[in-house]
Every structure is written in structure tokens, then in C-alpha cells.
C-alpha atoms as a PDB file:
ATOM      1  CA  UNK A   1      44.619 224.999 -54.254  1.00  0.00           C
ATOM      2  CA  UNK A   2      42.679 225.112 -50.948  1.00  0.00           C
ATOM      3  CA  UNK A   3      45.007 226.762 -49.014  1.00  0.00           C
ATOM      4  CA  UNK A   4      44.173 229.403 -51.777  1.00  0.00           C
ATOM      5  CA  UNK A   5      40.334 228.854 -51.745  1.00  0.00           C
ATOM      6  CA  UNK A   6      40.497 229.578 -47.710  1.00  0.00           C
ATOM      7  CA  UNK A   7      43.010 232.532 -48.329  1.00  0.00           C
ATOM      8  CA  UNK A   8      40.709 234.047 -50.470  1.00  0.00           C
ATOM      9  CA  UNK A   9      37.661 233.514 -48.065  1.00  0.00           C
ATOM     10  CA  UNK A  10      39.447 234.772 -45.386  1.00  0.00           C
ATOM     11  CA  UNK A  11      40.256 237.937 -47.078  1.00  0.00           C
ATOM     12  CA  UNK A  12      36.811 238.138 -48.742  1.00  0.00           C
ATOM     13  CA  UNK A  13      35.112 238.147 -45.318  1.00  0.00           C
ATOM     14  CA  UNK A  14      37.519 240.506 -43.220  1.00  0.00           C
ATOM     15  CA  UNK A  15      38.346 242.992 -46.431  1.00  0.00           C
ATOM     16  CA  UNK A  16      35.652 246.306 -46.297  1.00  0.00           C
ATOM     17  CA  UNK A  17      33.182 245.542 -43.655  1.00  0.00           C
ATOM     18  CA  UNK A  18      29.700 244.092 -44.431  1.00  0.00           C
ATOM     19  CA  UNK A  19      27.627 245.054 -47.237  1.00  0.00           C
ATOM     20  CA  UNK A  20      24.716 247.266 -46.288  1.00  0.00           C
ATOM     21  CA  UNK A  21      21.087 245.377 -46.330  1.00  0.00           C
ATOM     22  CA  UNK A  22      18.654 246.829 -49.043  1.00  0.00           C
ATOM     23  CA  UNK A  23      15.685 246.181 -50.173  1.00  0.00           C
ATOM     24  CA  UNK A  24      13.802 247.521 -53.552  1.00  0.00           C
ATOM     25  CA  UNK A  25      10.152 248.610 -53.103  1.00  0.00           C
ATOM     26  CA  UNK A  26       7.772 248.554 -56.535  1.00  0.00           C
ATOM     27  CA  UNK A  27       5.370 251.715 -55.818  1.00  0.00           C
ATOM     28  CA  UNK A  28       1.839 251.794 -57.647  1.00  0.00           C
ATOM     29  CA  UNK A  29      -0.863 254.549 -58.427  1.00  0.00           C
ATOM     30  CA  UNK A  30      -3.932 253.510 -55.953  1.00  0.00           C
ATOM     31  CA  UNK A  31      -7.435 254.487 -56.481  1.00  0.00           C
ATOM     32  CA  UNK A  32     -10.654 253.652 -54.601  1.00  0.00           C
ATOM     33  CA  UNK A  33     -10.867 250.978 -56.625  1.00  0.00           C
ATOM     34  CA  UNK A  34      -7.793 249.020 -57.212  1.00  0.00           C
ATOM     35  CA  UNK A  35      -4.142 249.505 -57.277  1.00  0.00           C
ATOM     36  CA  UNK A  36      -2.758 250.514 -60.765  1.00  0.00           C
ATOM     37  CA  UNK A  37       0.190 251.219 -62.573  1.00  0.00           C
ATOM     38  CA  UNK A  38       3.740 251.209 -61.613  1.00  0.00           C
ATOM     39  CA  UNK A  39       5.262 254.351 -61.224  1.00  0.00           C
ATOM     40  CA  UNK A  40       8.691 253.200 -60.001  1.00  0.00           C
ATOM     41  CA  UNK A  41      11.040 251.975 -57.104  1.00  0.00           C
ATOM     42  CA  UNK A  42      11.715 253.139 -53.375  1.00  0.00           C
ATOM     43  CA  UNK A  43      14.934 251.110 -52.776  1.00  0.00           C
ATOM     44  CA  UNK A  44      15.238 251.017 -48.270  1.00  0.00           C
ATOM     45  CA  UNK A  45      18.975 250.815 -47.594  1.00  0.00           C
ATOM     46  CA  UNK A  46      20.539 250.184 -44.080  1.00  0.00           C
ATOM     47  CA  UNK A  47      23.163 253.093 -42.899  1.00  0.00           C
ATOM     48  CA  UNK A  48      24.375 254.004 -40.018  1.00  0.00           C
ATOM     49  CA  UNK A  49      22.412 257.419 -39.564  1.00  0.00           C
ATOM     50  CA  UNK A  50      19.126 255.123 -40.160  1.00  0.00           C
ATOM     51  CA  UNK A  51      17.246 253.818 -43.154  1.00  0.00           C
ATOM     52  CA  UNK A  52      17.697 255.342 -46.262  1.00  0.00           C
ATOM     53  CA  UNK A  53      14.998 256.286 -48.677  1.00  0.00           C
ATOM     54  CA  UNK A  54      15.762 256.624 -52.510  1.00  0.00           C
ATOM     55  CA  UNK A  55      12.941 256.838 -54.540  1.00  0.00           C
ATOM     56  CA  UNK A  56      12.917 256.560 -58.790  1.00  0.00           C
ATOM     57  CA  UNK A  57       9.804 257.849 -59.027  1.00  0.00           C
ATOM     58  CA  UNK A  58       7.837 259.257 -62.230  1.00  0.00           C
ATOM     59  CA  UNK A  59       4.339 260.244 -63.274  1.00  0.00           C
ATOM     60  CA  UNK A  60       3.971 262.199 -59.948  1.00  0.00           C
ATOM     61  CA  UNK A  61       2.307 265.923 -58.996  1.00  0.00           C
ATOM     62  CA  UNK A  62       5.346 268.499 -58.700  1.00  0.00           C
ATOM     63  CA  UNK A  63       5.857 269.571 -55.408  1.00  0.00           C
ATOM     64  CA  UNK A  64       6.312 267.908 -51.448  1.00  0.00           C
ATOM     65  CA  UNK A  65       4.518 265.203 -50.653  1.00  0.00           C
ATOM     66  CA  UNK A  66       3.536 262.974 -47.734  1.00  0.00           C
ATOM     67  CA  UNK A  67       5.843 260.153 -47.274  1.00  0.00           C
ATOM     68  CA  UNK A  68       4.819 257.433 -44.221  1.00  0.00           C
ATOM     69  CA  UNK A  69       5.350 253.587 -43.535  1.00  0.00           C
ATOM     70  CA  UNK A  70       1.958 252.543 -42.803  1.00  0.00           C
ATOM     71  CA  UNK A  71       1.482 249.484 -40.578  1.00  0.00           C
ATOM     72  CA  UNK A  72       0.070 246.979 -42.718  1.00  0.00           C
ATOM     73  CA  UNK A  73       1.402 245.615 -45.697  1.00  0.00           C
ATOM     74  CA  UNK A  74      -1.427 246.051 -48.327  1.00  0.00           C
ATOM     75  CA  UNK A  75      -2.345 248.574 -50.802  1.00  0.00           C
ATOM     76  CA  UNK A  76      -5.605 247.111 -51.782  1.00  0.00           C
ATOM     77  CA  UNK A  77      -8.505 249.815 -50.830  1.00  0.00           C
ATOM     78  CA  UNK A  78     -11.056 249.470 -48.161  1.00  0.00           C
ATOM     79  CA  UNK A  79     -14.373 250.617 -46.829  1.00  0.00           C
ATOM     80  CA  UNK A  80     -14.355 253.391 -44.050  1.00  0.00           C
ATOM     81  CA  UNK A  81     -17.223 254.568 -43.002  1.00  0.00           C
ATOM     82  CA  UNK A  82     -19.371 252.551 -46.072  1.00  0.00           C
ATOM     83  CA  UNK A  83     -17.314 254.925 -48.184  1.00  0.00           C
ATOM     84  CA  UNK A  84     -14.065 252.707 -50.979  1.00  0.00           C
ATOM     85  CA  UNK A  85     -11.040 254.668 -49.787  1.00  0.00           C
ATOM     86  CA  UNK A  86      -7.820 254.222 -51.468  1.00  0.00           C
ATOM     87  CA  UNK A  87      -5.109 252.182 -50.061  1.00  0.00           C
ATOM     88  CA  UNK A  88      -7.006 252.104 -46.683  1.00  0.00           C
ATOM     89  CA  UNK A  89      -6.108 248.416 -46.086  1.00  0.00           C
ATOM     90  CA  UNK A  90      -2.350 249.657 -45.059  1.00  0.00           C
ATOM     91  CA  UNK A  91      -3.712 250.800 -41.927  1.00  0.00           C
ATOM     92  CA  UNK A  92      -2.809 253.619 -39.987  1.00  0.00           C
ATOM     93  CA  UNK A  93       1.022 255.002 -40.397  1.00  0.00           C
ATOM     94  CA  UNK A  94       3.042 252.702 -38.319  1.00  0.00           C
ATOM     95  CA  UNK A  95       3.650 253.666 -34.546  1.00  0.00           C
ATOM     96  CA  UNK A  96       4.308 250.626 -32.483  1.00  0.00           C
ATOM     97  CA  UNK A  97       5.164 252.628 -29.261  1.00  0.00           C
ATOM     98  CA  UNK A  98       1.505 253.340 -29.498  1.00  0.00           C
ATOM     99  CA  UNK A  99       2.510 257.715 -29.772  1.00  0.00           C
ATOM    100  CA  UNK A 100      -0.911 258.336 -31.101  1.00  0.00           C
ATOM    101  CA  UNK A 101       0.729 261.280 -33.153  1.00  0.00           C
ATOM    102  CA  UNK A 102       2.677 262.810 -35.721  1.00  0.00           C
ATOM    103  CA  UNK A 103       5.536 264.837 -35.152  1.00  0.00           C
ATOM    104  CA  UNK A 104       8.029 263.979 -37.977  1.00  0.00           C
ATOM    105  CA  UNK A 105      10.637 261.479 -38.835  1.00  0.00           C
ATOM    106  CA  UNK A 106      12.969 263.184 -35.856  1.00  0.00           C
ATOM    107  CA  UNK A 107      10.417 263.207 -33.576  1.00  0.00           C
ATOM    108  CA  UNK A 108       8.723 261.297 -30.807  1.00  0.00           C
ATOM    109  CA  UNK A 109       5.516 260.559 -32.644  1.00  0.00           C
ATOM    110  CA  UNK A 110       4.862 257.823 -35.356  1.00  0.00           C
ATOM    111  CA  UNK A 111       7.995 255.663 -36.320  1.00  0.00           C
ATOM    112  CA  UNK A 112       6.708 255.447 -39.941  1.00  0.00           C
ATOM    113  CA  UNK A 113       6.908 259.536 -40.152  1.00  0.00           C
ATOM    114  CA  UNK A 114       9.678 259.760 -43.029  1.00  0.00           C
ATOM    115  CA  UNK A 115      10.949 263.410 -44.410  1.00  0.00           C
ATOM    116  CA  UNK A 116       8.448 264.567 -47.026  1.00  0.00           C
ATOM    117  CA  UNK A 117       9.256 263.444 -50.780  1.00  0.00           C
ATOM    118  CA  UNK A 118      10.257 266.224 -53.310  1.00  0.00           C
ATOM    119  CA  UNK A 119       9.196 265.907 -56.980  1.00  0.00           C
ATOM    120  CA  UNK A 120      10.531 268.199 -59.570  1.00  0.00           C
ATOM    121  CA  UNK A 121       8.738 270.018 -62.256  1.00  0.00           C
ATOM    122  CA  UNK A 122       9.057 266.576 -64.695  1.00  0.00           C
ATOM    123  CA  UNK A 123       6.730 264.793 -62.085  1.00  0.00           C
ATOM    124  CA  UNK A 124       9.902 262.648 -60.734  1.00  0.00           C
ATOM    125  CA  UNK A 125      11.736 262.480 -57.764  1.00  0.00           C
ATOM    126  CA  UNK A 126      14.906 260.757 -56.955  1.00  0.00           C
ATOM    127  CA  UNK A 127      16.233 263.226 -53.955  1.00  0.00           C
ATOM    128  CA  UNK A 128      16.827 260.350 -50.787  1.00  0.00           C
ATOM    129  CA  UNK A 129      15.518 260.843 -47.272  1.00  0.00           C
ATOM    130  CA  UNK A 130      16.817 259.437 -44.164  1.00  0.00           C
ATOM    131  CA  UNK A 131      14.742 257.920 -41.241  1.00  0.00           C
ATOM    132  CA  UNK A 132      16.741 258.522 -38.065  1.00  0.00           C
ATOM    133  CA  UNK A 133      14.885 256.443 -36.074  1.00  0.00           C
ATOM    134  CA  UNK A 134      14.534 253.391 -37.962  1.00  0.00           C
ATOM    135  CA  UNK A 135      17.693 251.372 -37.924  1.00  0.00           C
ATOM    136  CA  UNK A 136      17.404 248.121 -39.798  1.00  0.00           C
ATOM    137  CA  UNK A 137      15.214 246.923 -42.507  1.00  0.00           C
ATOM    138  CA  UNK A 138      13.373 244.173 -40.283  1.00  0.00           C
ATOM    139  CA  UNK A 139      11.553 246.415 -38.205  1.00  0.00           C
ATOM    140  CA  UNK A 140       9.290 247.467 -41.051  1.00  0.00           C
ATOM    141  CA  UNK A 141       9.014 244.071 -43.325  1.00  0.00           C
ATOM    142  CA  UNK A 142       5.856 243.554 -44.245  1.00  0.00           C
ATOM    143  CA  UNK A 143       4.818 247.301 -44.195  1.00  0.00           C
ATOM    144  CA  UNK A 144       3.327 249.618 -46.721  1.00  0.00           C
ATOM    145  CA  UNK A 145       5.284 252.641 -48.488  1.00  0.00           C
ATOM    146  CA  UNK A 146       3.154 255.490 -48.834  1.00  0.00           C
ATOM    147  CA  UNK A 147       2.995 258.623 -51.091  1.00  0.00           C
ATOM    148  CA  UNK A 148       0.175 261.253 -50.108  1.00  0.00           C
ATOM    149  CA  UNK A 149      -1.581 263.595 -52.300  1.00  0.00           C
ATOM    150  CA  UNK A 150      -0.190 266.256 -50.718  1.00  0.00           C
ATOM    151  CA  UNK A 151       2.376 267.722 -48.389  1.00  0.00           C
ATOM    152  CA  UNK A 152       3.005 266.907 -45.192  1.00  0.00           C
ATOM    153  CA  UNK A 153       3.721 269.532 -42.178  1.00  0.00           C
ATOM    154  CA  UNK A 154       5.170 267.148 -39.843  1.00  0.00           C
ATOM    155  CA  UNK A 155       2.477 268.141 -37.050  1.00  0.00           C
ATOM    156  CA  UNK A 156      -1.525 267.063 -36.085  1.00  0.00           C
ATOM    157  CA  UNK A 157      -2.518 270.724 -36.659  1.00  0.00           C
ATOM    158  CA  UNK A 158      -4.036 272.383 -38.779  1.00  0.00           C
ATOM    159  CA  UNK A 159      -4.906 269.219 -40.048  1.00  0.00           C
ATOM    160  CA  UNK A 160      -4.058 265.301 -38.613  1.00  0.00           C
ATOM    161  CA  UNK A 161      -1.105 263.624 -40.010  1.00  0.00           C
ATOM    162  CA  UNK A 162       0.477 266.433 -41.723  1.00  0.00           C
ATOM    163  CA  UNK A 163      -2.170 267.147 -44.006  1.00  0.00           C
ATOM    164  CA  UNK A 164      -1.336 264.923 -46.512  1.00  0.00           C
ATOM    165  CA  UNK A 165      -4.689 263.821 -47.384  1.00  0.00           C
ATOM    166  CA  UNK A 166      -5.471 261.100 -50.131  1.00  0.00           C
ATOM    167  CA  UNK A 167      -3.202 257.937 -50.398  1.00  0.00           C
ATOM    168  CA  UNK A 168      -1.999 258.612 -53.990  1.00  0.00           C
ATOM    169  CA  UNK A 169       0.984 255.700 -53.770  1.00  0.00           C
ATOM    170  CA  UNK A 170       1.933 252.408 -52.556  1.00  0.00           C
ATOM    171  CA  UNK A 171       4.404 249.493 -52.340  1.00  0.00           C
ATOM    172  CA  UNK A 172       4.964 246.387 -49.652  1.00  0.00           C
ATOM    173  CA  UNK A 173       8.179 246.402 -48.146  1.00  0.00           C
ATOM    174  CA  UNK A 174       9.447 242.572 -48.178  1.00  0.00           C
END
């Protein structure tokens, strides 16, 4: 019997490869003045072309929206500039090689720049997105997932970070 216990081990751990890491993010509406409802999941899975977004999402605008890992991992709302501002306590998106810019998930700006996120007509979107440039799920633990009001150009100009404007989502990565 334990010559078929380790049998079984042994072809358990050399049959398939690994299993990829993933990691389920609960997204909520935020407001100025709290975080609200639950609007779905993001789940983050490890591949080998980077980390892989796949949102179930509802209750959303139609349309492209801005999609970022911001560097802190709260959704609560702040004060900036004596003014509550939704989601403000996740911080800036997340750019720890210090780029000071936003040039798209392929690009040599902000690591947290992810591929803008599509909803349909129905207000949900479940198309994934791919971060090139991320590679494994511990370099943004303990980060914020964010959905923007609006779309996202991938540049500074016309307007900074994409103009995406308002935070209108948000989940901690764990």
C-alpha cells in the first residue's frame, strides 16, 4: 500500500506541470463617501505571456474603460485638496521604477497600466486582458484593482493618465 501511496505522489507531482497561481479579486462601486456594492470578480491568473485579467463584471457603463493597479491596497476615499474623492486612498497607479508616466500596459511607463476593460451593451464585461509586464501575482499583493469612469488612451496627453477620470471601481488584490 505505500509503495502505491508514493507511486501515486510521484506521478501526481511530475504528471502536467504546475498549476498556474490565481487569485480572485471582489470589485465594489466607490463613491466619495464609502465603498458600496459588489459588482463582481477580477480573477489575476499567472501565464506565461504575463498576468491575466478576467473580469465578471455587471452593473457597469457600456463602453472602454480605465483599468490600472494602483499602489495601495485600499478603496476607502480620501481628502485631496479638502475635497472627499473616491477611492483616493489606493494611491497613485502603481509604478515602482518610479516612470512618472503612462504609456500603456506594453510600455515603459506605469507597471499597473493594464489594457482598457470592454463592457458590452448589458453593462458587463467578461473579455480578459493580459499584462505583459507583470509576471507573477506577488509583485502586486496588497494592491488595488481599479475601474475608471471612463476610457483610457494609454498616453499623458490630452489629459494625464489616459483620461480616465473618476475612480468608479475597486478591489484589494490578496
Amino acid at each position: 500500500m505505500q509503495r502505491f501511496s508514493l507511486a501515486m505522489i510521484i506521478l501526481a507531482a511530475t504528471s502536467g506541470g504546475a498549476l498556474a497561481a490565481s487569485e480572485k479579486v471582489e470589485l465594489n462601486l466607490v463613491s466619495a463617501q464609502s465603498v458600496g456594492q459588489a459588482i463582481g470578480t477580477v480573477t489575476i491568473t499567472e501565464t506565461e505571456s504575463g498576468l491575466q485579467f478576467t473580469p465578471a463584471l455587471k452593473a457597469l457603463p457600456p463602453g472602454e474603460h480605465g483599468f490600472h493597479i494602483h499602489v495601495n491596497g485600499s478603496c476607502q476615499p480620501a481628502i485631496v485638496d479638502g475635497k472627499a474623492t473616491a477611492a483616493d486612498a489606493a494611491g497613485d497607479h502603481f509604478d515602482p521604477q518610479n516612470t512618472s508616466k503612462h504609456a500603456g500596459p506594453e510600455g515603459d511607463g506605469h507597471l499597473g497600466d493594464l489594457p482598457a476593460l470592454t463592457v458590452n451593451a448589458e453593462g458587463n464585461a467578461s473579455e480578459s486582458v493580459v499584462a505583459p509586464r507583470i509576471k507573477n501575482l506577488d509583485e502586486v499583493r496588497g494592491k488595488a484593482l481599479m475601474v475608471h469612469a471612463g476610457g483610457d488612451n494609454m498616453a499623458d496627453h490630452p489629459k494625464p493618465l489616459g483620461g480616465g477620470g473618476e475612480r468608479f471601481a475597486c478591489g484589494v488584490i490578496k
